[in-house]
N, C-alpha and C. Protein backbone atom coordinates (compact mmCIF):
# COMPACT_ATOMS: atom_id res chain seq x y z
N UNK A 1 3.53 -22.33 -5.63
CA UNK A 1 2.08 -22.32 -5.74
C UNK A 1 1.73 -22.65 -7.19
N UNK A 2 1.04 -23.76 -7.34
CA UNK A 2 0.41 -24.15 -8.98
C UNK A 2 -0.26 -23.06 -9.56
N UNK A 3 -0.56 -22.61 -10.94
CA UNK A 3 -0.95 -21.83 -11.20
C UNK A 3 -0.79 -19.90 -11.89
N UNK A 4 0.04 -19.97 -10.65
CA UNK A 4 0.91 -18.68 -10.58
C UNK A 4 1.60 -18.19 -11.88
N UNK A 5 0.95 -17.18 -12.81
CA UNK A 5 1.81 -17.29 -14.25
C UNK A 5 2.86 -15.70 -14.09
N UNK A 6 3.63 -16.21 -14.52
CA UNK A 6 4.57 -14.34 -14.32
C UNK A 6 5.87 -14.84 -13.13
N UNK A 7 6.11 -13.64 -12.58
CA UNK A 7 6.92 -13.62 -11.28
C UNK A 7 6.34 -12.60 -10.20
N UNK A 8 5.75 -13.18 -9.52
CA UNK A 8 5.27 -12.63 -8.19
C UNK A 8 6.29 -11.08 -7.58
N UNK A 9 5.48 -10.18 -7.33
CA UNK A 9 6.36 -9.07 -6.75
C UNK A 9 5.63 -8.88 -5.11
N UNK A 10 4.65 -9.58 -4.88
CA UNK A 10 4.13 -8.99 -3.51
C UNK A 10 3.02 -10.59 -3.52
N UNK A 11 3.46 -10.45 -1.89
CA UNK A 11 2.38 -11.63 -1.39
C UNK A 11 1.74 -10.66 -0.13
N UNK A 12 0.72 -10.73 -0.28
CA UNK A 12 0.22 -10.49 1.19
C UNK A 12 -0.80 -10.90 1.94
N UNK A 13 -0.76 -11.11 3.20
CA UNK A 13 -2.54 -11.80 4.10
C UNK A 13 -3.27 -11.02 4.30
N UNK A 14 -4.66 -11.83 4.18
CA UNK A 14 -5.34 -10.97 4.73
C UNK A 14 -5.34 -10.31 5.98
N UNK A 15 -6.00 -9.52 5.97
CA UNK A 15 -5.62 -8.77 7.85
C UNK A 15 -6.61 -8.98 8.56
N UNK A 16 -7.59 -9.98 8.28
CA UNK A 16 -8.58 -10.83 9.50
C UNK A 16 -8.84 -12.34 9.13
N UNK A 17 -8.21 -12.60 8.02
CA UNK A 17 -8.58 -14.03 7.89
C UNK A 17 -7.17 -14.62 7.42
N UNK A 18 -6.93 -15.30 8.30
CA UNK A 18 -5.81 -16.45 8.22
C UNK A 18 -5.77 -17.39 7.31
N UNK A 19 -6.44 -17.63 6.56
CA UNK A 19 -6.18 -18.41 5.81
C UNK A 19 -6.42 -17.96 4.14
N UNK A 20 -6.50 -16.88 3.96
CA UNK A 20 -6.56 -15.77 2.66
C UNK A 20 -5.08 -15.11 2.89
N UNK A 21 -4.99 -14.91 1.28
CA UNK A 21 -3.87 -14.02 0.82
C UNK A 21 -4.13 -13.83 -0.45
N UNK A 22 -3.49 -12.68 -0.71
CA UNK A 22 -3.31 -11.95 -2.56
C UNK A 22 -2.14 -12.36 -2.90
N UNK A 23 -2.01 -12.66 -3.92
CA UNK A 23 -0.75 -12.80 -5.11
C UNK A 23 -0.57 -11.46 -6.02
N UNK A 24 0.01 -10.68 -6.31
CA UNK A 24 0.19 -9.98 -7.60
C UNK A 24 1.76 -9.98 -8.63
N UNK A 25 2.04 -9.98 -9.63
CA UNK A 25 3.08 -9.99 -10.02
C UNK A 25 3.19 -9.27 -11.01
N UNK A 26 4.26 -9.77 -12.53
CA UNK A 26 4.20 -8.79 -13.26
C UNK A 26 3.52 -9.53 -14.60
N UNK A 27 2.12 -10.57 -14.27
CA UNK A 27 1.06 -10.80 -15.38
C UNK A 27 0.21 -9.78 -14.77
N UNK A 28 -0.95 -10.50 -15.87
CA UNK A 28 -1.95 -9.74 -15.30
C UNK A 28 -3.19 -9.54 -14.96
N UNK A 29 -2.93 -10.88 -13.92
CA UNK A 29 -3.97 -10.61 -12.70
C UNK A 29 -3.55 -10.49 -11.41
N UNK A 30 -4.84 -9.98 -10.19
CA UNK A 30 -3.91 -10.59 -8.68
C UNK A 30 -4.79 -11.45 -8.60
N UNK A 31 -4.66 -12.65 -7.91
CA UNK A 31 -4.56 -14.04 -7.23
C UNK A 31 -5.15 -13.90 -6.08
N UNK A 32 -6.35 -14.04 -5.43
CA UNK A 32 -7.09 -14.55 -4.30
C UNK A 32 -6.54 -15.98 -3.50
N UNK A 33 -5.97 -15.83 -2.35
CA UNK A 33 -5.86 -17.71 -2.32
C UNK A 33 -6.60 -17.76 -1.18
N UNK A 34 -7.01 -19.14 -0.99
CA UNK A 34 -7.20 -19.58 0.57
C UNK A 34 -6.77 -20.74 0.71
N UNK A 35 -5.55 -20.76 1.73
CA UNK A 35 -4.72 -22.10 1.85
C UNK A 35 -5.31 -23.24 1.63
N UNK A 36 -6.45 -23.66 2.22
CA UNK A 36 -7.27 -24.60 1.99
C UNK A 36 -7.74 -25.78 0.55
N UNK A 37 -7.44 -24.31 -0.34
CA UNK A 37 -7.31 -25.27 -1.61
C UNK A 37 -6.45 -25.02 -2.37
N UNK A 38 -6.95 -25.98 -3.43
CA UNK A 38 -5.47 -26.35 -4.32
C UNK A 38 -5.09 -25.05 -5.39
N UNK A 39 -6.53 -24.43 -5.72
CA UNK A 39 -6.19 -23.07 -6.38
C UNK A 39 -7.10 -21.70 -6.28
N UNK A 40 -6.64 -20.82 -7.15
CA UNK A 40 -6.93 -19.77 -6.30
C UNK A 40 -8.63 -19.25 -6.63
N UNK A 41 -8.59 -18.63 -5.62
CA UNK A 41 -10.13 -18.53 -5.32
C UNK A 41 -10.67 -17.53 -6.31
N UNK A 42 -10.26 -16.53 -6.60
CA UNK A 42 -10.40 -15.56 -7.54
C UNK A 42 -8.84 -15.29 -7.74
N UNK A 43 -9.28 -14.76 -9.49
CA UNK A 43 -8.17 -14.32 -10.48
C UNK A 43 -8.75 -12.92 -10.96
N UNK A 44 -8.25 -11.79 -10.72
CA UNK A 44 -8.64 -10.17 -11.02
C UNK A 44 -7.90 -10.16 -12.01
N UNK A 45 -8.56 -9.15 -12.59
CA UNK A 45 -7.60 -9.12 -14.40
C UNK A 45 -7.17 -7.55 -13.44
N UNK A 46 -5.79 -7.20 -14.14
CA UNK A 46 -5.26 -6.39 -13.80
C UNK A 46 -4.38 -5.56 -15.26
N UNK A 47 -3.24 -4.36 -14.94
CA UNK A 47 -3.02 -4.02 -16.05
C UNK A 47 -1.63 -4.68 -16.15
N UNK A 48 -1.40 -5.55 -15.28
CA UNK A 48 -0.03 -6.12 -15.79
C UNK A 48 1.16 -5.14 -14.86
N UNK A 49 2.37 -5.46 -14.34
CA UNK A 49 3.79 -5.17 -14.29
C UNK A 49 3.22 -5.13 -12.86
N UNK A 50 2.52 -5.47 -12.09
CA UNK A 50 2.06 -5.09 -10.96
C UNK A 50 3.28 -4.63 -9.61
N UNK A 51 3.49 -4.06 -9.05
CA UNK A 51 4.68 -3.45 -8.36
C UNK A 51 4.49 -3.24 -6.50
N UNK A 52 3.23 -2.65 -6.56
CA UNK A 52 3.02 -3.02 -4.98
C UNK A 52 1.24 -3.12 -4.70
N UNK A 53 1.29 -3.43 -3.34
CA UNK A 53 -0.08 -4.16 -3.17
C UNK A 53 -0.49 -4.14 -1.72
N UNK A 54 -1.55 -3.79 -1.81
CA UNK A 54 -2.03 -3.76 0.52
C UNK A 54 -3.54 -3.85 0.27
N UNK A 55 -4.00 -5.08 1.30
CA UNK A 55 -4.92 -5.23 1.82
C UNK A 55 -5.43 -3.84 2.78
N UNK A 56 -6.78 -3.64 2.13
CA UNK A 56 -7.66 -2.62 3.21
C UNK A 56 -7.92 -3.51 4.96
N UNK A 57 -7.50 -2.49 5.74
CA UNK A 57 -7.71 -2.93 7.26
C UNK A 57 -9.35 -4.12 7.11
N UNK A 58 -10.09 -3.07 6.82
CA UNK A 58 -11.83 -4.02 6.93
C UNK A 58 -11.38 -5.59 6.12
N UNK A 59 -10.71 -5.67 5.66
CA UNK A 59 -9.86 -6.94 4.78
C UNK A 59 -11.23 -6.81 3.24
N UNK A 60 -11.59 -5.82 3.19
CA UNK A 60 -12.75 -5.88 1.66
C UNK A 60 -12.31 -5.57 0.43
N UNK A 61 -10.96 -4.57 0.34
CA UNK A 61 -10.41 -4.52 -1.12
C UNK A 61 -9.11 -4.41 -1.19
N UNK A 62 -8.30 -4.45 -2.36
CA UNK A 62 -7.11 -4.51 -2.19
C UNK A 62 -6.48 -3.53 -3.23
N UNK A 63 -5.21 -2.53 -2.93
CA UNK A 63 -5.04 -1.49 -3.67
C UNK A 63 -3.69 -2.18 -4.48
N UNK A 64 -3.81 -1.55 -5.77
CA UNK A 64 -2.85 -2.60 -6.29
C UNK A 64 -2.09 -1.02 -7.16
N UNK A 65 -0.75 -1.22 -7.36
CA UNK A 65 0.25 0.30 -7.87
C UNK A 65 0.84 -0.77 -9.28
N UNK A 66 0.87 -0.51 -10.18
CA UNK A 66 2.08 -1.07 -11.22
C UNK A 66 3.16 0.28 -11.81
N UNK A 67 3.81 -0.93 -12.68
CA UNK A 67 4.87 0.72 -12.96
C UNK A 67 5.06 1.25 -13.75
N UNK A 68 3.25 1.43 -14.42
CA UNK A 68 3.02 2.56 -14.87
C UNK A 68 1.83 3.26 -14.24
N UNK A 69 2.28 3.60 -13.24
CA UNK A 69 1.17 4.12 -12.16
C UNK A 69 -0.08 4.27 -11.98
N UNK A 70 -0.79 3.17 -12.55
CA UNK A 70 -2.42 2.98 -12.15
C UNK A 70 -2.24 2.38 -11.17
N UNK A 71 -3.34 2.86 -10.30
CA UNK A 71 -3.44 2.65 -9.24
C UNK A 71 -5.08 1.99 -9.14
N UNK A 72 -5.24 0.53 -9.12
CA UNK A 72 -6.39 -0.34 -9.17
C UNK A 72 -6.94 -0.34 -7.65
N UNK A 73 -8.49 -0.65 -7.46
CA UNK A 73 -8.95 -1.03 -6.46
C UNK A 73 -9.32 -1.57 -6.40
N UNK A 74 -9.99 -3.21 -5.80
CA UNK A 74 -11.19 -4.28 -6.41
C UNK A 74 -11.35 -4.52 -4.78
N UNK A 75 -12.75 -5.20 -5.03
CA UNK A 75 -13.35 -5.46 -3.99
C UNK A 75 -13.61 -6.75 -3.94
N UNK A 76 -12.51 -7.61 -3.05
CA UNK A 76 -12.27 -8.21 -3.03
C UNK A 76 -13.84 -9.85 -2.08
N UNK A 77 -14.79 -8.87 -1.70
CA UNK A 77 -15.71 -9.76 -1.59
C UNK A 77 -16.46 -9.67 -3.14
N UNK A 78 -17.30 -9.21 -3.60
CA UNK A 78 -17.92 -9.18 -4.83
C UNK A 78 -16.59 -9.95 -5.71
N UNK A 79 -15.74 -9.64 -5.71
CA UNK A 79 -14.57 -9.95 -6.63
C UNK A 79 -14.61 -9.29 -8.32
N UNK A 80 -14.08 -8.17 -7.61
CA UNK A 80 -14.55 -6.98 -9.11
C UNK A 80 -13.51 -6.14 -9.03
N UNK A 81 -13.01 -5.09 -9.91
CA UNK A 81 -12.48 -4.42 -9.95
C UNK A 81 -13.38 -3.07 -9.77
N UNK A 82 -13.14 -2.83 -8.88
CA UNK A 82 -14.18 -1.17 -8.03
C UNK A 82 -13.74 0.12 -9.26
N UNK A 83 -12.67 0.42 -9.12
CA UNK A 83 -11.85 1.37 -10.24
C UNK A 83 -10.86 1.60 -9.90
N UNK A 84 -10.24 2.21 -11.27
CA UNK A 84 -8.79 2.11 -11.84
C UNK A 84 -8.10 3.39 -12.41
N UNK A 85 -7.37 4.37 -12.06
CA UNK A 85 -6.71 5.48 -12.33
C UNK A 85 -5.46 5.80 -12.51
N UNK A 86 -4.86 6.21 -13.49
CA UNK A 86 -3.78 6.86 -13.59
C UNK A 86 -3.28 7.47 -13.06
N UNK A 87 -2.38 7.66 -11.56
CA UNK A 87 -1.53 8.88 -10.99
C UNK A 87 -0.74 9.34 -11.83
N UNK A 88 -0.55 11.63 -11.76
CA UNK A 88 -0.18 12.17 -12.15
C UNK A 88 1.16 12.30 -12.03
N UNK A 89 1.53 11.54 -10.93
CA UNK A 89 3.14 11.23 -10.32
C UNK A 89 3.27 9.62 -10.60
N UNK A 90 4.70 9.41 -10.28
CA UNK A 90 5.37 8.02 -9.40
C UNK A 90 4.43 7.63 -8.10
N UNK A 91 3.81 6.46 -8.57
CA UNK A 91 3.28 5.90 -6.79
C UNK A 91 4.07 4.96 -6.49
N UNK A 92 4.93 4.66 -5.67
CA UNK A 92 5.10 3.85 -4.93
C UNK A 92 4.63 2.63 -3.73
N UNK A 93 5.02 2.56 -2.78
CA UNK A 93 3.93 2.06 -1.95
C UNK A 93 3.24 2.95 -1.17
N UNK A 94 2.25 2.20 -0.35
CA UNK A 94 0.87 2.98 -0.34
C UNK A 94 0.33 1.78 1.05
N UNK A 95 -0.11 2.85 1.92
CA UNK A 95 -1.26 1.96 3.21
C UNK A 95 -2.22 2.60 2.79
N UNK A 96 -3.32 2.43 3.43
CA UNK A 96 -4.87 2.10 4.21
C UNK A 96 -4.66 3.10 5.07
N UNK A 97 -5.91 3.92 5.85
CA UNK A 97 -6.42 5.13 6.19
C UNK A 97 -7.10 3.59 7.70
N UNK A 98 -7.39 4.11 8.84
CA UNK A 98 -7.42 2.58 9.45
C UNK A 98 -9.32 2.80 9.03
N UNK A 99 -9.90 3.67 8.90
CA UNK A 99 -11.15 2.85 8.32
C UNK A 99 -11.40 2.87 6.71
N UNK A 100 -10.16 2.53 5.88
CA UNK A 100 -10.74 2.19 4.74
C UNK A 100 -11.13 2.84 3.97
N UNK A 101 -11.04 3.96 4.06
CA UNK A 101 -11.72 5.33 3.53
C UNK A 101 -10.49 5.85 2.41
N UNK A 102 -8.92 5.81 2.81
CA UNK A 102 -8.06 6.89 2.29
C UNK A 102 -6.97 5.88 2.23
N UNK A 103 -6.05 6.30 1.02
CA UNK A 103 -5.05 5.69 0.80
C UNK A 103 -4.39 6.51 1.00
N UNK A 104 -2.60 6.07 1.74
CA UNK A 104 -1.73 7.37 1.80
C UNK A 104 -0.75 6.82 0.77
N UNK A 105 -0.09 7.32 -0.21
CA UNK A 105 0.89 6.98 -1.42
C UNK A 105 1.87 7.99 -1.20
N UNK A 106 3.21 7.00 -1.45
CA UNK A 106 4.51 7.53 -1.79
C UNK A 106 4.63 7.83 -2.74
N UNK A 107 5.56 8.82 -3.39
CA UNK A 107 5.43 9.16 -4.76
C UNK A 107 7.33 9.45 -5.15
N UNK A 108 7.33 9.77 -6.46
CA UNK A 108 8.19 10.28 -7.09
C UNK A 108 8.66 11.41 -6.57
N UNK A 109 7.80 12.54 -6.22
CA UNK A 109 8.44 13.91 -6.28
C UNK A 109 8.74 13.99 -4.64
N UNK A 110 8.66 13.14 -4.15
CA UNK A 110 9.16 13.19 -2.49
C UNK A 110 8.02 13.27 -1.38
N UNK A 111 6.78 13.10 -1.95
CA UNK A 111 6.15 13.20 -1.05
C UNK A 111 4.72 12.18 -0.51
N UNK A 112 3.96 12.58 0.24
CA UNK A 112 2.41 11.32 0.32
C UNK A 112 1.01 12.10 -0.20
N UNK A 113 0.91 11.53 -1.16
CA UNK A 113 -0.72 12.00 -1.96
C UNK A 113 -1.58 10.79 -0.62
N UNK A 114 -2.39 11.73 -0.16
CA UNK A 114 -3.48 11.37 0.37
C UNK A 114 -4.73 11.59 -0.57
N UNK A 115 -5.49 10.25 -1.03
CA UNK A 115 -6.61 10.30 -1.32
C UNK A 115 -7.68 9.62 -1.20
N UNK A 116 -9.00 9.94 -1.43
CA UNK A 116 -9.88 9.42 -0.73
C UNK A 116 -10.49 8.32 -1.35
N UNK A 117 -11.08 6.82 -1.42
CA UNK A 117 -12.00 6.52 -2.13
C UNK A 117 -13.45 6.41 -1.54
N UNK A 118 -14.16 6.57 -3.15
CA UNK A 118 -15.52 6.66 -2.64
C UNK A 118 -16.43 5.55 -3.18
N UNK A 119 -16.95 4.73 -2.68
CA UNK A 119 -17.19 3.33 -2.96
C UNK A 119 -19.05 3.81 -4.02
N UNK A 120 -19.44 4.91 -3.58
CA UNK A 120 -21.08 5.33 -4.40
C UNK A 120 -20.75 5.05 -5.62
N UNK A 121 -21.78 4.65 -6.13
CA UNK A 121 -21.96 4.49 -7.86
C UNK A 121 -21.99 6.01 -8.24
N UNK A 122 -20.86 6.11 -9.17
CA UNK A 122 -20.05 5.47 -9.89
C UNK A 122 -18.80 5.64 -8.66
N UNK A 123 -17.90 4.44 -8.29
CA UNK A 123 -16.79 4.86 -7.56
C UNK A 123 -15.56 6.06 -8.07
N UNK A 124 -15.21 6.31 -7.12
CA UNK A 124 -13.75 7.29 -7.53
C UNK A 124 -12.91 7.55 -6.65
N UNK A 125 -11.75 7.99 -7.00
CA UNK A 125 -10.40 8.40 -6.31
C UNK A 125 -10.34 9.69 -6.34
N UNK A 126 -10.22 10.65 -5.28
CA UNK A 126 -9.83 11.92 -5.34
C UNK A 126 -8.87 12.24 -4.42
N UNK A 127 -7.89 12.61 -4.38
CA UNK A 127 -6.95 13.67 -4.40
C UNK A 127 -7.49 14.10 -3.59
N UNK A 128 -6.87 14.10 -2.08
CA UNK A 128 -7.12 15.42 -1.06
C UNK A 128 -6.09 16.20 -0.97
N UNK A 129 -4.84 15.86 -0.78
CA UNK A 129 -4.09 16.48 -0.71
C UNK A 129 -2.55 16.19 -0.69
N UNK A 130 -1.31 16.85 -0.96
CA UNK A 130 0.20 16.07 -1.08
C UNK A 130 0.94 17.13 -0.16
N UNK A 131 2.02 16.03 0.63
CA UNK A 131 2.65 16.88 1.80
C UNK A 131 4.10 16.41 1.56
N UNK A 132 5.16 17.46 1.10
CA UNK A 132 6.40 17.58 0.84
C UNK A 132 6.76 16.56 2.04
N UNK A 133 7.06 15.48 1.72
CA UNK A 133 7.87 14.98 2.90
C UNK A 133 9.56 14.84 2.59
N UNK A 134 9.81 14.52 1.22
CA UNK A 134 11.07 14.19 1.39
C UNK A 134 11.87 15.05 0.29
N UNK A 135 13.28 15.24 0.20
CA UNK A 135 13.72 15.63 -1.33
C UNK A 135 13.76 15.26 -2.56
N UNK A 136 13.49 13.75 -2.53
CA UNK A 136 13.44 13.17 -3.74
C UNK A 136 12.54 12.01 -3.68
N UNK A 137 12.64 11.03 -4.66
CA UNK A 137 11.54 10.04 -4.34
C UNK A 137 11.30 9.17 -3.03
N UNK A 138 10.34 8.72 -3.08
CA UNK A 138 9.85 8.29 -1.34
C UNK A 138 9.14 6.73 -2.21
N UNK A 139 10.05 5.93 -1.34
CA UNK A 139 10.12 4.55 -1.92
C UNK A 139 9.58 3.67 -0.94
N UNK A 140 9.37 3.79 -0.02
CA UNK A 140 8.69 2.97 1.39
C UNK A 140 7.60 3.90 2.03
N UNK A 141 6.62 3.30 2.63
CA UNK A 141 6.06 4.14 3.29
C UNK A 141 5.25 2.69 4.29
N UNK A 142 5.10 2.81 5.31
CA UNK A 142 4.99 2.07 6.23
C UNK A 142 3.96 2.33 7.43
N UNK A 143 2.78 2.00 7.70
CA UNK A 143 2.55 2.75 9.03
C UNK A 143 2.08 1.33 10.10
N UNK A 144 2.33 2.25 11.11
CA UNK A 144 2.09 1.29 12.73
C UNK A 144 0.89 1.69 13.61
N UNK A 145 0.08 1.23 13.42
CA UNK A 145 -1.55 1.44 14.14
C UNK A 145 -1.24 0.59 15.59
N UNK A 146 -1.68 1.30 16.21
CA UNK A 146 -1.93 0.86 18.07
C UNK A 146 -3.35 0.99 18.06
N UNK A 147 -3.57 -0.30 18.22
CA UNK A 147 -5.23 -0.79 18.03
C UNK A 147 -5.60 -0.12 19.80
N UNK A 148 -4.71 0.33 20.65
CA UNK A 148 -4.91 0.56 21.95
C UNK A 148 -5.11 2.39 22.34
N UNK A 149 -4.19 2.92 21.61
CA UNK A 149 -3.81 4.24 21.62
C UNK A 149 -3.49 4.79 20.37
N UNK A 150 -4.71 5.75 19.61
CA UNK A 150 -4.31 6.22 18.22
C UNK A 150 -3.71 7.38 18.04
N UNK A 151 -3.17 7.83 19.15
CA UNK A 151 -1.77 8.88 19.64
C UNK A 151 -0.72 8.22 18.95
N UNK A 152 -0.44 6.79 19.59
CA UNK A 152 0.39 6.15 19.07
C UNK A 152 0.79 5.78 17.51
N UNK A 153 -0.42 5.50 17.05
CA UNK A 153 0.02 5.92 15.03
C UNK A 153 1.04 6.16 14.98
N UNK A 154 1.74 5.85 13.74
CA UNK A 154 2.79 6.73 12.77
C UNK A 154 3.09 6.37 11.66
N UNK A 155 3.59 7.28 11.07
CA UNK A 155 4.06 6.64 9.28
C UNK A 155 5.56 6.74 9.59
N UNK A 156 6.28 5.57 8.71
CA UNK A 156 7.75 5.71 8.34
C UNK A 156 8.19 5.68 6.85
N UNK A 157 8.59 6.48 6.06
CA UNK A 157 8.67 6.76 5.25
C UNK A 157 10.30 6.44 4.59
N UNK A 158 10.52 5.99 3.80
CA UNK A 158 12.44 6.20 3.34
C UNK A 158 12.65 6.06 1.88
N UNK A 159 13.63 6.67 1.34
CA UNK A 159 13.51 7.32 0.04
C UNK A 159 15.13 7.24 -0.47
N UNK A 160 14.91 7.85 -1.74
CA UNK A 160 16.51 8.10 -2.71
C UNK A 160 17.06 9.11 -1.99
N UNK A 161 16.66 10.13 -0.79
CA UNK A 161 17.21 10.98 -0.09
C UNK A 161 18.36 10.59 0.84
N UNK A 162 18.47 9.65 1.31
CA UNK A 162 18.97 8.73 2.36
C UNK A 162 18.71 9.32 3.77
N UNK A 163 17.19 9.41 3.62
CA UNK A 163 16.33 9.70 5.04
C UNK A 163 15.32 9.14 5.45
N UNK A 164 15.61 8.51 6.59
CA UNK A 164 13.96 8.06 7.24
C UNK A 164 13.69 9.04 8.14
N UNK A 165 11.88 9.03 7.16
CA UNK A 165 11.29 10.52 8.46
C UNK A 165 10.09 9.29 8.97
N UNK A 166 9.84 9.44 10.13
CA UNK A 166 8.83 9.29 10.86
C UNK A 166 7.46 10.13 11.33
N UNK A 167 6.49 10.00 10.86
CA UNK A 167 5.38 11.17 11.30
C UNK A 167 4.63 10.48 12.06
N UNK A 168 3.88 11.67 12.65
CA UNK A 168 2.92 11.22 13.61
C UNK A 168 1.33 11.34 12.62
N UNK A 169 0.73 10.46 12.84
CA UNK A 169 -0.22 10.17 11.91
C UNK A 169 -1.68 10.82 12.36
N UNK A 170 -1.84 11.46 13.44
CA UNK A 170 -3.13 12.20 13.75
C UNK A 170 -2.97 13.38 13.54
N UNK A 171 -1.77 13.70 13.09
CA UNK A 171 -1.56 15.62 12.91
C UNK A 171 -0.90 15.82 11.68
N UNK A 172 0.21 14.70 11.16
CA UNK A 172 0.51 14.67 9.99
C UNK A 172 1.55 15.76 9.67
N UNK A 173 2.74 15.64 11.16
CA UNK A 173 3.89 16.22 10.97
C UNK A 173 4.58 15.69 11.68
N UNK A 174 6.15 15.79 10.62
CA UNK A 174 7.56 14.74 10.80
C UNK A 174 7.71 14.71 12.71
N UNK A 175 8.03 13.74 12.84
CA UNK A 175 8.53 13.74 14.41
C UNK A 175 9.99 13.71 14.25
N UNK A 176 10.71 13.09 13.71
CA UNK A 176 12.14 12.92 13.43
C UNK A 176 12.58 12.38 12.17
N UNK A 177 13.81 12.90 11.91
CA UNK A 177 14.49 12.39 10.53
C UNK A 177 15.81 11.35 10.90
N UNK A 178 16.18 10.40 10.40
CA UNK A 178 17.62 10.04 10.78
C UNK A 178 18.45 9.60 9.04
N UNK A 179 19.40 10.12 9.38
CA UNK A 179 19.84 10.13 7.91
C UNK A 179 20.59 8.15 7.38
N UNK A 180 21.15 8.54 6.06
CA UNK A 180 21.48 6.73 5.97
C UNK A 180 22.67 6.97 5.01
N UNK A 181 23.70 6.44 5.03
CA UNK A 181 24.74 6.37 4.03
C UNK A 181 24.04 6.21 2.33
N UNK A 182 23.20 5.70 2.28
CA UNK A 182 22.85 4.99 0.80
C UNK A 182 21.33 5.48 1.08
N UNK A 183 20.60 5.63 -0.37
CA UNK A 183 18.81 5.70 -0.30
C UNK A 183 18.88 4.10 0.41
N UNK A 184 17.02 4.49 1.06
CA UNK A 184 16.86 2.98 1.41
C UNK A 184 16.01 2.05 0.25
N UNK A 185 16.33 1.25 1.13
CA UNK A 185 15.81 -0.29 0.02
C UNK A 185 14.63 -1.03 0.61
N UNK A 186 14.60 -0.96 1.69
CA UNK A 186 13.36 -1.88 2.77
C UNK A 186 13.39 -1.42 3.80
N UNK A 187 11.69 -1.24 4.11
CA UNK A 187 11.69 -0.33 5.70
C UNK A 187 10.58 -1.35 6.34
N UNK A 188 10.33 -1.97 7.40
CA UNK A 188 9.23 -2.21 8.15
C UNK A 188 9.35 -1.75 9.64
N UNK A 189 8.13 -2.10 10.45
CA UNK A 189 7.67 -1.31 11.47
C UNK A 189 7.27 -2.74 12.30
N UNK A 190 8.09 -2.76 13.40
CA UNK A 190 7.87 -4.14 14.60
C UNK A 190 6.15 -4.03 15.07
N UNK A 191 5.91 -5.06 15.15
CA UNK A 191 4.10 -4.94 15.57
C UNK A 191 3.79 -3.75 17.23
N UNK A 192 4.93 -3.70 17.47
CA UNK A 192 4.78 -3.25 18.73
C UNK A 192 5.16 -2.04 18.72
N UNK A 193 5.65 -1.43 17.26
CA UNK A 193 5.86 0.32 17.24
C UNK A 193 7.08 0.47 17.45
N UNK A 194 7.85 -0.33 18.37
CA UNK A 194 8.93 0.26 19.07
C UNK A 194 10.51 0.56 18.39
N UNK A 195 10.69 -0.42 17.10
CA UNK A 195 11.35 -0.32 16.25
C UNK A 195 11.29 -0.37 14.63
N UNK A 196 12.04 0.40 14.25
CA UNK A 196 12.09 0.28 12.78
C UNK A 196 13.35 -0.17 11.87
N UNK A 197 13.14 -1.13 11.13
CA UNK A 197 14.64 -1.68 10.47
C UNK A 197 14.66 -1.54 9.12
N UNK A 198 15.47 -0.91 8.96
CA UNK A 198 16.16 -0.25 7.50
C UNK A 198 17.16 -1.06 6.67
């Protein structure tokens, strides 16, 4: 891709428009594209080392982690940076709440800071609450929405522990653990729920 200054750490699409995606890397901005043209649509100034990155479900902002744990939000129609905070922990990666409301973050000390954002002038991030999930750091965190059945939800989580826990995401307790020779390195979730590959 022309343009692109740094080394890219995360590409991702939008999650209703096909022909949008974010760039982030370790300069410092993220990258708006739309295939369509030759460059990118918006350039967000950012704080640099950028590390992970997820489109909000409504596809309106995008949460951006670097590794020194600010945790950015911008709103990606206006094309602004909404606000920007320092976590008191390691964030890792991080989903979307399915209306947009709550970020769930992996962290350092093993577990998921759930917090809320609040888009009112002046915006902010608060801290609802952190749930011991793992023994040590929690390096993936993954979830699977059933646009059909929200029973079906779940988070998959995998860490320096060498455990993947799976939760159920409307009650927000482990369903199963399965252990791993080595911490993991990459976790995703098949569109259809039914598997997870480590």
């Amino acid at each position: 891709i022309p343009s692109v200054n740094g080394i890219p750490t995360q590409v991702k699409w939008h999650p209703l428009d096909n022909n949008r995606f974010a760039i982030a890397g370790d300069d410092t901005t993220v990258d708006i594209w739309d295939v369509r043209a030759p460059k990118a649509a918006a350039k967000l100034p950012s704080q640099g080392y950028n590390l992970n990155m997820n489109w909000s479900p409504n596809g309106q902002y995008i949460a951006v982690g670097n590794k020194n744990d600010i945790l950015s939000v911008y709103d990606t129609v206006a094309n602004k940076l909404l606000i920007e905070t320092k976590c008191s922990v390691e964030i890792n990666e991080f989903n979307w709440s399915n209306n947009s409301d709550y970020l769930l973050l992996s962290t350092g000390t093993g577990g998921i800071d759930i917090v809320h954002l609040s888009i009112v002038d002046p915006p902010s991030i608060n801290k609802i609450t952190s749930i011991l999930a793992h023994t040590s750091n929690v390096y993936y965190l993954k979830v699977y929405r059933d646009n059909f059945d929200a029973r079906k939800c779940c988070i998959a989580l995998g860490g320096s522990d060498y455990q993947l826990s799976v939760w159920d995401m409307n009650d927000m307790i482990c369903k199963y653990t399965l252990p791993f020779e080595s911490d993991i390195r990459g976790l995703s979730i098949s569109n259809d729920g039914k598997y997870i590959a480590v």
